[in-house]
Protein backbone atom coordinates (compact mmCIF):
# COMPACT_ATOMS: atom_id res chain seq x y z
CA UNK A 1 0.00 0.00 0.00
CA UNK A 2 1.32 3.59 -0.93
CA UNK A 3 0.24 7.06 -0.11
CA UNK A 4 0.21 9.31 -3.22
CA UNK A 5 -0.31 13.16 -2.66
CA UNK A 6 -1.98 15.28 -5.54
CA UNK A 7 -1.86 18.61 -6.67
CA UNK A 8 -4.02 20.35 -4.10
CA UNK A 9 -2.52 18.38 -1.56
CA UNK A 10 -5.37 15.20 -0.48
CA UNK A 11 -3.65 12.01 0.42
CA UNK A 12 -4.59 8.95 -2.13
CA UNK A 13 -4.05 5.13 -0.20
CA UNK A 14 -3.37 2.76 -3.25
CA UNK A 15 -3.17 -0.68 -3.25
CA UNK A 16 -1.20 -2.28 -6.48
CA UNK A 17 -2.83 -5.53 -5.71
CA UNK A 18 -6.68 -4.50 -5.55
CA UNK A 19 -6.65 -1.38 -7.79
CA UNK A 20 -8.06 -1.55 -11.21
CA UNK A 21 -5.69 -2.56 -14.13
CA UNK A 22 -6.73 -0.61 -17.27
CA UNK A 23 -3.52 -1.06 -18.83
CA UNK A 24 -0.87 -3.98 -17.79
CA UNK A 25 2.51 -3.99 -19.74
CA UNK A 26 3.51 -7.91 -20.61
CA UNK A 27 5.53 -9.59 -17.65
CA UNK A 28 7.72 -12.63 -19.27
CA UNK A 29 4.70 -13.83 -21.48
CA UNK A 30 4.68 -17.55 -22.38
CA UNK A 31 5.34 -18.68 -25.65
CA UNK A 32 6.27 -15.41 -26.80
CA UNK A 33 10.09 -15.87 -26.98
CA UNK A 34 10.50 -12.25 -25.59
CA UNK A 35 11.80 -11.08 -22.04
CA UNK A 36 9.70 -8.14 -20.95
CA UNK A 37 12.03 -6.61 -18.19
CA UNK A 38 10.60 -3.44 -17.70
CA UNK A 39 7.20 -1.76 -18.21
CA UNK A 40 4.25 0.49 -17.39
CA UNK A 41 1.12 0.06 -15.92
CA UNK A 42 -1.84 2.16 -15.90
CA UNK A 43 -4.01 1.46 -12.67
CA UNK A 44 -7.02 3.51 -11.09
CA UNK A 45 -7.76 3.54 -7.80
CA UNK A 46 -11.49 4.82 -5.93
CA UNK A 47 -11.47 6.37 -2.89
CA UNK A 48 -13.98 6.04 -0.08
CA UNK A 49 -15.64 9.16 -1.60
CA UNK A 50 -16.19 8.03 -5.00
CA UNK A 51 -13.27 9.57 -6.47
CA UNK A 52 -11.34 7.73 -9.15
CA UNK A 53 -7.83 8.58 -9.43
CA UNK A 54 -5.35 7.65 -12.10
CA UNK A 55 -1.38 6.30 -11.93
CA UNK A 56 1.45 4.95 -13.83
CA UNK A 57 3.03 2.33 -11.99
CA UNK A 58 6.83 2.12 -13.80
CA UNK A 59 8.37 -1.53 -12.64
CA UNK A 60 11.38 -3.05 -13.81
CA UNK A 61 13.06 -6.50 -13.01
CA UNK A 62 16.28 -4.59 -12.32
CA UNK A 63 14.84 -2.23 -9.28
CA UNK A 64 13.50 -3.15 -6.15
CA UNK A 65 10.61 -0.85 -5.64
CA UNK A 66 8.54 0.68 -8.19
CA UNK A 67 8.28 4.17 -9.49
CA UNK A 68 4.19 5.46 -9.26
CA UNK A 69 2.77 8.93 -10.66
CA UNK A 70 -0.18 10.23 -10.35
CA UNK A 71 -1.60 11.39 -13.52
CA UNK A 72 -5.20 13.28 -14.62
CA UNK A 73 -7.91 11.40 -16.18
CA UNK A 74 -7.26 13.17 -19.52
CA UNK A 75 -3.47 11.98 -19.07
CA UNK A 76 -4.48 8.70 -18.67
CA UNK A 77 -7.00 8.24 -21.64
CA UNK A 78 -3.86 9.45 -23.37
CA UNK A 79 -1.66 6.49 -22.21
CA UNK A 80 -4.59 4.15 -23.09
CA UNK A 81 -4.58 5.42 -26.82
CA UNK A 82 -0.82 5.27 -26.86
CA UNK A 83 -0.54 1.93 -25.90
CA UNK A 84 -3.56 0.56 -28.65
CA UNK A 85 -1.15 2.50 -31.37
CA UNK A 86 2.22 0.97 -29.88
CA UNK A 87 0.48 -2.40 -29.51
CA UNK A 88 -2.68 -3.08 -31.02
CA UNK A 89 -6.01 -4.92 -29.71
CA UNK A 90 -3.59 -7.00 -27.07
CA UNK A 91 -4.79 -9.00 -24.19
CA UNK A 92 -3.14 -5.68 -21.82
CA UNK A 93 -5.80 -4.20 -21.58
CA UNK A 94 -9.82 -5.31 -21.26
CA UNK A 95 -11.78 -2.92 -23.89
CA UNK A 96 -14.62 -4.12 -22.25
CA UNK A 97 -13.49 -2.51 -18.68
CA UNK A 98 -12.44 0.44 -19.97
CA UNK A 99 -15.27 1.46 -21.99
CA UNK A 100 -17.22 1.09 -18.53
CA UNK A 101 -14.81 2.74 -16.95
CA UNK A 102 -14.50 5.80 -18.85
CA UNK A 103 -18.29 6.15 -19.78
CA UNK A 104 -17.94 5.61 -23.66
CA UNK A 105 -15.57 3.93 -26.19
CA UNK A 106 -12.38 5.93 -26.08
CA UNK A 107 -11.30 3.63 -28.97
CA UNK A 108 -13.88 5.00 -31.60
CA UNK A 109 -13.15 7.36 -34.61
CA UNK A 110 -13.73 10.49 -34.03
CA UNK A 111 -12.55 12.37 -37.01
């Protein structure tokens, strides 16, 4: 469990293990033939008041503890659409989830 602070100083408890996972970077897949030895996550965490926050978890096989941001909602719909660019409809992320999460389908054309 970590304590995160944002901008206008509130204290955010998250939890790694229970938070949601809207984006998980590949850990050592099977049958891939790749090593994945560093990556980032996108998590979101809900606070006892309703609030959804948003953070990049940054983890690498070479350092002990994790580095975690906080980042805006906006910030993190960016990393989403990133990540679908860099990497296509992959199992590291559940459409599904984040469409619910986000209140529409981020993923649509818009132009």
């Amino acid at each position: 469990m970590n304590l995160l602070l944002t901008d206008d100083g509130k204290r955010v408890k998250i939890d790694l293990s229970k938070d949601l996972g809207l984006f998980k970077a590949p850990h050592n897949p099977p049958n891939t033939g790749n090593t994945y030895t560093a990556g980032t996550d996108l998590l979101s965490h809900k606070t006892r008041k309703g609030n959804w926050y948003y953070y990049l978890c940054s983890w690498s096989m070479r350092q002990d503890e994790p580095v975690i941001e906080l980042i805006s909602k906006n910030e993190a719909i960016s990393f989403l659409l990133e990540k679908v660019v860099e990497n296509g409809d992959h199992d590291y992320f559940d459409t599904k989830t984040i469409i619910e999460h986000f209140g529409g389908d981020i993923f649509e054309e818009d132009a």
